[in-house]
C-alpha atoms as a PDB file:
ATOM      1  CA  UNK A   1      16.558  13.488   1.649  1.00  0.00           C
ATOM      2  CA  UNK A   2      15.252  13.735  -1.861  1.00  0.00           C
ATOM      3  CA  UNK A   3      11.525  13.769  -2.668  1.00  0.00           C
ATOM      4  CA  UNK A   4      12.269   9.897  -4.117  1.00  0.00           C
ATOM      5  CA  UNK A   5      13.695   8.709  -1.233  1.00  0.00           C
ATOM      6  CA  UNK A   6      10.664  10.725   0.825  1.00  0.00           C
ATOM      7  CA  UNK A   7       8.425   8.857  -1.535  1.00  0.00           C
ATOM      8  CA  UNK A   8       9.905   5.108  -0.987  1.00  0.00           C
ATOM      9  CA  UNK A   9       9.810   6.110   2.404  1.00  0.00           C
ATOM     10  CA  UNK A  10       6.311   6.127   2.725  1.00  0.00           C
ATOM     11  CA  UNK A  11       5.731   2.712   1.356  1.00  0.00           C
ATOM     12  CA  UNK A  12       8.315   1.226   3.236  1.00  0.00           C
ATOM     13  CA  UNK A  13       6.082   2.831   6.262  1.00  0.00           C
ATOM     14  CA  UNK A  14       3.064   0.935   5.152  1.00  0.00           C
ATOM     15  CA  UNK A  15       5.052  -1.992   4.679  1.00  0.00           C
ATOM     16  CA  UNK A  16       5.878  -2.226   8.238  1.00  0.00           C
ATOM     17  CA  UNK A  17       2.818  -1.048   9.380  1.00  0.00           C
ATOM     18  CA  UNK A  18       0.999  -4.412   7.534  1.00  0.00           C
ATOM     19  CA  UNK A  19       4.259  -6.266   9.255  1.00  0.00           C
ATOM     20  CA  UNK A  20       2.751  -4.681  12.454  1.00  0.00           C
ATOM     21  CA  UNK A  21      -0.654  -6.004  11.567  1.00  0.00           C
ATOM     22  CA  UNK A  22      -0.983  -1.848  12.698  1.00  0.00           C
ATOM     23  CA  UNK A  23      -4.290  -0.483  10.466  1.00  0.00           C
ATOM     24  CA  UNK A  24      -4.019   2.695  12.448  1.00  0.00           C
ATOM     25  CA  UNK A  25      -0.161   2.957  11.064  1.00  0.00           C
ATOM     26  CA  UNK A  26      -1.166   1.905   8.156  1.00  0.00           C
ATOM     27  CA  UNK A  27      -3.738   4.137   6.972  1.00  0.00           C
ATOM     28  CA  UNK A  28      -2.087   7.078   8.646  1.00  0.00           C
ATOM     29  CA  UNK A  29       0.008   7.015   5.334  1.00  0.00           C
ATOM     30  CA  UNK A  30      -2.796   7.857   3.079  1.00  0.00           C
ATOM     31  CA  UNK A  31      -4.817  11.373   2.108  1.00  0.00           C
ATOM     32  CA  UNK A  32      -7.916  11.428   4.189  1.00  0.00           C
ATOM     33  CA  UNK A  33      -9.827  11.401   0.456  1.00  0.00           C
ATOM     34  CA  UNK A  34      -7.736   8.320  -0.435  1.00  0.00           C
ATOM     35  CA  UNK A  35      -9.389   5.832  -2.538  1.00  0.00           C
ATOM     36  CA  UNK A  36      -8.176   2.202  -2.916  1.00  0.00           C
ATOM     37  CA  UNK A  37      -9.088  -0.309  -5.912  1.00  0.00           C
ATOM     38  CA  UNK A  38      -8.043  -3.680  -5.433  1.00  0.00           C
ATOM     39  CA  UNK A  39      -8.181  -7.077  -7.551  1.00  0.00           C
ATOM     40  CA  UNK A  40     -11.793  -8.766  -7.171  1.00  0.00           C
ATOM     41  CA  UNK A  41     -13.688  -5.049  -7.336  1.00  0.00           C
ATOM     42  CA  UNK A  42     -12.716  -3.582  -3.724  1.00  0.00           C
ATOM     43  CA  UNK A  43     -13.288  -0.039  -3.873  1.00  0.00           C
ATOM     44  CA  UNK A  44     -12.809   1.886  -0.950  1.00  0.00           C
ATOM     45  CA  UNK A  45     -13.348   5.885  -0.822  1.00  0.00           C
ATOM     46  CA  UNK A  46     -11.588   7.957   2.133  1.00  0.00           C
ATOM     47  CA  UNK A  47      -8.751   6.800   4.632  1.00  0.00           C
ATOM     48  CA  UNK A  48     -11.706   5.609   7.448  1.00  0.00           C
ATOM     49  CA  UNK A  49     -12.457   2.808   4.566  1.00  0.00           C
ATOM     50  CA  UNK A  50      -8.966   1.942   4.042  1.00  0.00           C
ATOM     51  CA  UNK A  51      -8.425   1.469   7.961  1.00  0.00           C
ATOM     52  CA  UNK A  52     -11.531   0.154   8.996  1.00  0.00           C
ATOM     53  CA  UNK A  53     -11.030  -2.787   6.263  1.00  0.00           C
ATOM     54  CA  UNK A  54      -7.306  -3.370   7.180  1.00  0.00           C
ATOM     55  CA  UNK A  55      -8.501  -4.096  11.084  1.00  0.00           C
ATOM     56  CA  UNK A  56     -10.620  -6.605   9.864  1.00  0.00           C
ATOM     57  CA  UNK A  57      -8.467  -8.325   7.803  1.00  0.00           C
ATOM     58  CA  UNK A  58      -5.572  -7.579  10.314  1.00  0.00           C
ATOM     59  CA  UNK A  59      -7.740  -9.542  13.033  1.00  0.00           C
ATOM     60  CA  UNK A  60      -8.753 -12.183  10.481  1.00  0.00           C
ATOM     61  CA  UNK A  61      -6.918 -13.837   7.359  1.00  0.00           C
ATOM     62  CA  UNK A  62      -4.189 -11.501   7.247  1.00  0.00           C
ATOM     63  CA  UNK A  63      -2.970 -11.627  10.913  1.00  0.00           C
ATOM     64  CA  UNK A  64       0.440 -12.377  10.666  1.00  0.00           C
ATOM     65  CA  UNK A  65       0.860 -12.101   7.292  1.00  0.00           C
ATOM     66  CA  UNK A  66       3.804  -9.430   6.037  1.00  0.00           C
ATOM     67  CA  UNK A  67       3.425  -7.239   3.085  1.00  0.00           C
ATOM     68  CA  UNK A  68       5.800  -7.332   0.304  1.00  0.00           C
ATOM     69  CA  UNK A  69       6.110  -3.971  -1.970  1.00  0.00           C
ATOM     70  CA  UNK A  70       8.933  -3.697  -4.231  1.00  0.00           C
ATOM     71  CA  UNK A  71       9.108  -0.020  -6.341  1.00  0.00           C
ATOM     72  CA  UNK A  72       9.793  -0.810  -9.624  1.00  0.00           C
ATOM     73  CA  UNK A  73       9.853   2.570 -10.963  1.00  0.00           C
ATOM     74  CA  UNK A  74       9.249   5.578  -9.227  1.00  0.00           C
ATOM     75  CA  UNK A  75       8.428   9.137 -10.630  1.00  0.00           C
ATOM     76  CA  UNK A  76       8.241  12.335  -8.750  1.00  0.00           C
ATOM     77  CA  UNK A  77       7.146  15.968 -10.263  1.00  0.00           C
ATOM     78  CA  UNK A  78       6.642  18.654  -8.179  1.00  0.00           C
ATOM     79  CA  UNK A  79       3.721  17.893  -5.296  1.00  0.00           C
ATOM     80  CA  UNK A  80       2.921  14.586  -7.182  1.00  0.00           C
ATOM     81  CA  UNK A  81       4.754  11.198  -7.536  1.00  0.00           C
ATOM     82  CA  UNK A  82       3.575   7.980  -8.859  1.00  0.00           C
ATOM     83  CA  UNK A  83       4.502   4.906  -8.106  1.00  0.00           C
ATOM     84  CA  UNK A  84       4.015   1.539  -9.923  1.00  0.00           C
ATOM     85  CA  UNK A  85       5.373  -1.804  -7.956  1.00  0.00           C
ATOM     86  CA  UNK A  86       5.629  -5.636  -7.366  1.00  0.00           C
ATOM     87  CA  UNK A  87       2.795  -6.552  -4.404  1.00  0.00           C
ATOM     88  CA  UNK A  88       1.359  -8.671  -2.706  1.00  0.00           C
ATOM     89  CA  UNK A  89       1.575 -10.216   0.976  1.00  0.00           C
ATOM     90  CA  UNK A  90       3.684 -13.874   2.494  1.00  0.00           C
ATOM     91  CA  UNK A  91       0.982 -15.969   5.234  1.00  0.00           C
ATOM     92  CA  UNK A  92       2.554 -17.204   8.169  1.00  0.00           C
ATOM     93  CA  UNK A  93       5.441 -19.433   7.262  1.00  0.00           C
ATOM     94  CA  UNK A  94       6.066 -18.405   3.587  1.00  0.00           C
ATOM     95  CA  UNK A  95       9.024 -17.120   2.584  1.00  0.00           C
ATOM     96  CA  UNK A  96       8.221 -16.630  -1.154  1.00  0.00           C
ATOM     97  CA  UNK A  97       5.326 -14.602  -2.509  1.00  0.00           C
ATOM     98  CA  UNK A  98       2.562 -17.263  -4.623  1.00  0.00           C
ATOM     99  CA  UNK A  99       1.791 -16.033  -7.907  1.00  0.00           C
ATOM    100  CA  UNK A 100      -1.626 -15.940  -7.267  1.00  0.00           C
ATOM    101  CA  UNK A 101      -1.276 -13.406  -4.975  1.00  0.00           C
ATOM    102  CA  UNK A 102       1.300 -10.927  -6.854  1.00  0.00           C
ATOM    103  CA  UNK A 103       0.101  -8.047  -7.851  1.00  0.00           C
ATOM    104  CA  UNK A 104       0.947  -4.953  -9.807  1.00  0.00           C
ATOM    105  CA  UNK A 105       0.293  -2.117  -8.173  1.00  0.00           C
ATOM    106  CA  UNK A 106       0.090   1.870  -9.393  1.00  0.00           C
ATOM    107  CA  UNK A 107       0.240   4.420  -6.269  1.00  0.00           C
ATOM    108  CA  UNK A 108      -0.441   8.158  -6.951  1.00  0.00           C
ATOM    109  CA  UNK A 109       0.960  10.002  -3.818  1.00  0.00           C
ATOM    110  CA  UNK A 110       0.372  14.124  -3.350  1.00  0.00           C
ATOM    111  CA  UNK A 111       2.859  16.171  -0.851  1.00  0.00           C
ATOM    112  CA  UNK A 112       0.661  17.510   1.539  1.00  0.00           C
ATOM    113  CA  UNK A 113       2.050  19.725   4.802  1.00  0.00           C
ATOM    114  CA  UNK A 114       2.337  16.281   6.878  1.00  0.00           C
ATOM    115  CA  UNK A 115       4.463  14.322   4.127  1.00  0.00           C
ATOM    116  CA  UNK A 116       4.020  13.156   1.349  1.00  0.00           C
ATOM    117  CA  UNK A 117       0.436  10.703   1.210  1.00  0.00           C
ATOM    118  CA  UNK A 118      -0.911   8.194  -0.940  1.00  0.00           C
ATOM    119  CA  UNK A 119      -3.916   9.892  -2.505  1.00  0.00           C
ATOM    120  CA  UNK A 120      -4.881   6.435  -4.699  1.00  0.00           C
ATOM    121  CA  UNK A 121      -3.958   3.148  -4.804  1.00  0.00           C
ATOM    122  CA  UNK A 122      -5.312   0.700  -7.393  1.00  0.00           C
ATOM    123  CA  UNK A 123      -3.600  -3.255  -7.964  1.00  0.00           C
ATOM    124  CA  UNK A 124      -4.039  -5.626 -10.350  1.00  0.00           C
ATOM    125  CA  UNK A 125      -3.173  -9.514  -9.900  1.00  0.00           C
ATOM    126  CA  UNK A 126      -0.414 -10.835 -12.370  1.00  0.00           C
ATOM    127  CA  UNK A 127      -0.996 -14.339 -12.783  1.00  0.00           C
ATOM    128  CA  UNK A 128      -3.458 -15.834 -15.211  1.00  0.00           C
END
């Protein structure tokens, strides 16, 4: 497997782990020094951040909800790949993502000896 493929591999993990409403799964994925920026000044700093937030939202406004990433260009060089996508996440019942909630997102992942990792995450909503 290339180090792409390795790389769309991990999103596609985290993916399913939000499908799995799984925050253990889900921040498994990222460095333990992770740090996440999202739209509306979220700022988290280390991996027990990123987890502990996804549980709550996984056991309140997001359960059941599925995550939607879709790479739209991916760059690897050596240890470090970056990532820059279309985001967001479909409540129960939707099929099609809102445009208030799509998001561009830019992912920063590091090879480490488990995998590659997201090491920082930051999104940014699209709509007006």
């Amino acid at each position: 497997m290339t180090d792409e493929n390795d790389v769309r591999a991990v999103l596609r993990s985290i993916t399913a782990a939000w499908d799995a409403n799984d925050a253990d799964a889900f921040a498994a994925a990222y460095t333990p020094d992770a740090t996440v920026v999202l739209t509306g000044g979220v700022f988290h700093r280390d991996r027990e951040e990123i987890r502990a937030y996804m549980a709550a939202g996984f056991d309140g406004p997001l359960k059941g909800t599925r995550g939607i990433d879709e790479p739209e260009l991916v760059r690897v060089g050596g240890d470090s790949a970056v990532v820059v996508s279309r985001a967001g996440f479909l409540m129960v019942g939707e099929t099609e993502l809102p445009a208030a909630r799509e998001r561009r997102a830019t992912w920063t992942l590091r090879r480490t000896p488990e995998g590659w990792r997201v090491a920082a995450y930051a999104n940014v909503a699209t709509a007006n």
